[in-house]
Protein backbone atom coordinates (compact mmCIF):
# COMPACT_ATOMS: atom_id res chain seq x y z
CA UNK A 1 65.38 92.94 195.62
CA UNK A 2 63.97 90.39 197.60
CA UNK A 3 60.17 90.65 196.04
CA UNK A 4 61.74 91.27 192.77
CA UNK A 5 60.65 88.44 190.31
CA UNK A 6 63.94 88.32 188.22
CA UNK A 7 67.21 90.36 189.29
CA UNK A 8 69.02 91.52 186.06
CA UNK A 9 72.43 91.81 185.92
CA UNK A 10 74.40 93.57 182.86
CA UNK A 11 77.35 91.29 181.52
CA UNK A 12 79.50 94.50 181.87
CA UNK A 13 79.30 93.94 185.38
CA UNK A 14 80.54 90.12 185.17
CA UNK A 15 83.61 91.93 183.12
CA UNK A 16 84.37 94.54 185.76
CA UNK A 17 84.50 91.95 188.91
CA UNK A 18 86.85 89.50 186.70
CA UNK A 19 89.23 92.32 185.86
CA UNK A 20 89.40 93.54 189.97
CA UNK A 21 90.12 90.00 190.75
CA UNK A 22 93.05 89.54 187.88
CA UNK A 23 94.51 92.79 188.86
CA UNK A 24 94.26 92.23 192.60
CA UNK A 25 91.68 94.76 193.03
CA UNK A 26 89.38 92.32 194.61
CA UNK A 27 91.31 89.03 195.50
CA UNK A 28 88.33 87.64 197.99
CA UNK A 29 86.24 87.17 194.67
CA UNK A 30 88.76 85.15 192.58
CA UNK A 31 87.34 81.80 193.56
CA UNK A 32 84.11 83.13 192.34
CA UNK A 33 84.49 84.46 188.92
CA UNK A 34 84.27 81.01 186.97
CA UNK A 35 80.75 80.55 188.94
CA UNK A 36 79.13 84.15 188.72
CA UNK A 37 76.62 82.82 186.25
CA UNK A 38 75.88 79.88 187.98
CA UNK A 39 75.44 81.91 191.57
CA UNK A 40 73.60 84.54 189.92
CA UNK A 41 70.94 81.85 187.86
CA UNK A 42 70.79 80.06 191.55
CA UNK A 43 69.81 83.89 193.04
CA UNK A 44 67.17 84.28 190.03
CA UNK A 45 69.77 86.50 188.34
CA UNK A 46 69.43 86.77 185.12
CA UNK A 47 72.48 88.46 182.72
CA UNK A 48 71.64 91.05 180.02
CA UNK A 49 73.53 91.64 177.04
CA UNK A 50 75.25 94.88 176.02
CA UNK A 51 73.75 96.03 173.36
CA UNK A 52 74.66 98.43 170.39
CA UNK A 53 72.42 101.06 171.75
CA UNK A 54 73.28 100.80 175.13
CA UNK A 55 77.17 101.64 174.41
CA UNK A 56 76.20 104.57 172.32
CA UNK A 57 73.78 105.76 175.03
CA UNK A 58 76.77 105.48 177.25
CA UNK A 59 79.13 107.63 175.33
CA UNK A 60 76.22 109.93 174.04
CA UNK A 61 74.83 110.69 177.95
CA UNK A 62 74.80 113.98 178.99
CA UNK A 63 76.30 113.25 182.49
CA UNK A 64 79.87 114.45 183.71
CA UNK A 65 80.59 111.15 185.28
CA UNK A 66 83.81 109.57 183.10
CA UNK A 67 83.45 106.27 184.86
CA UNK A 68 83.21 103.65 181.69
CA UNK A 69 81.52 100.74 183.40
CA UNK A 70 78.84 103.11 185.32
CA UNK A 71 78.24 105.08 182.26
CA UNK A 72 77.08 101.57 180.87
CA UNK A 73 75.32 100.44 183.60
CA UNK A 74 73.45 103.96 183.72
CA UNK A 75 72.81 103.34 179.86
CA UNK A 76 71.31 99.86 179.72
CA UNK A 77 69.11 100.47 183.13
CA UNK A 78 67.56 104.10 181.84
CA UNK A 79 66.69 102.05 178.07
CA UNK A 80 65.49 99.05 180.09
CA UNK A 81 63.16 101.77 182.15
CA UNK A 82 64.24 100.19 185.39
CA UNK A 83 65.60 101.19 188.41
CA UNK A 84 69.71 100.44 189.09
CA UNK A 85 70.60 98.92 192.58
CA UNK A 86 73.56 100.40 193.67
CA UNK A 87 75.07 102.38 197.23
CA UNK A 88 76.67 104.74 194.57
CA UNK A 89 75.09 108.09 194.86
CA UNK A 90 76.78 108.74 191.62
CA UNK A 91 73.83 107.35 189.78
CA UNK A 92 71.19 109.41 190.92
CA UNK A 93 71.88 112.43 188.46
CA UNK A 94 71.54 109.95 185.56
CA UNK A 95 69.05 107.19 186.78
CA UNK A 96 66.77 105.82 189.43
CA UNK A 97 68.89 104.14 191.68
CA UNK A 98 67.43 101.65 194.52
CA UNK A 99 69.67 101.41 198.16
């Protein structure tokens, strides 16, 4: 990540950290929600978008894994062509995953 030009982001993830830190799934990064896009533009983060074909990707995937949010993730990297960058080993039957 660190020679990486841009770092992209999907908004799904900005969704999933805000609802851990409203249910008290992850209370060390309630202080941080209202500034995610701000940290991530200061990281050279940028967000991308959900889009149409990415959610029907999702639910369309031929990949056992019922997680919603990584079925999205998985979705958006694999029609982006780029790798995901997660410690999940999850993602490797569905997409290159960097870590």
């Amino acid at each position: 990540m660190a020679e990486a030009q841009t770092i992209l982001v999907s908004a799904i993830s900005f969704f999933e950290i805000a609802q851990k830190a409203r249910l008290g799934k992850w209370p060390q990064m309630a202080a941080y929600v209202d500034r995610l896009p701000a940290l991530l533009a200061s990281q050279r983060g940028v967000a991308t978008s959900l889009e149409v074909a990415d959610c029907l990707m999702a639910g369309m995937m031929d990949w056992p894994h019922r997680d919603p949010f990584d079925r999205f993730l998985a979705a958006s990297a694999l029609r982006r062509r780029i790798p995901i960058v997660s410690a999940d080993a999850t993602f490797d039957a569905a997409v290159a995953r960097i870590w």
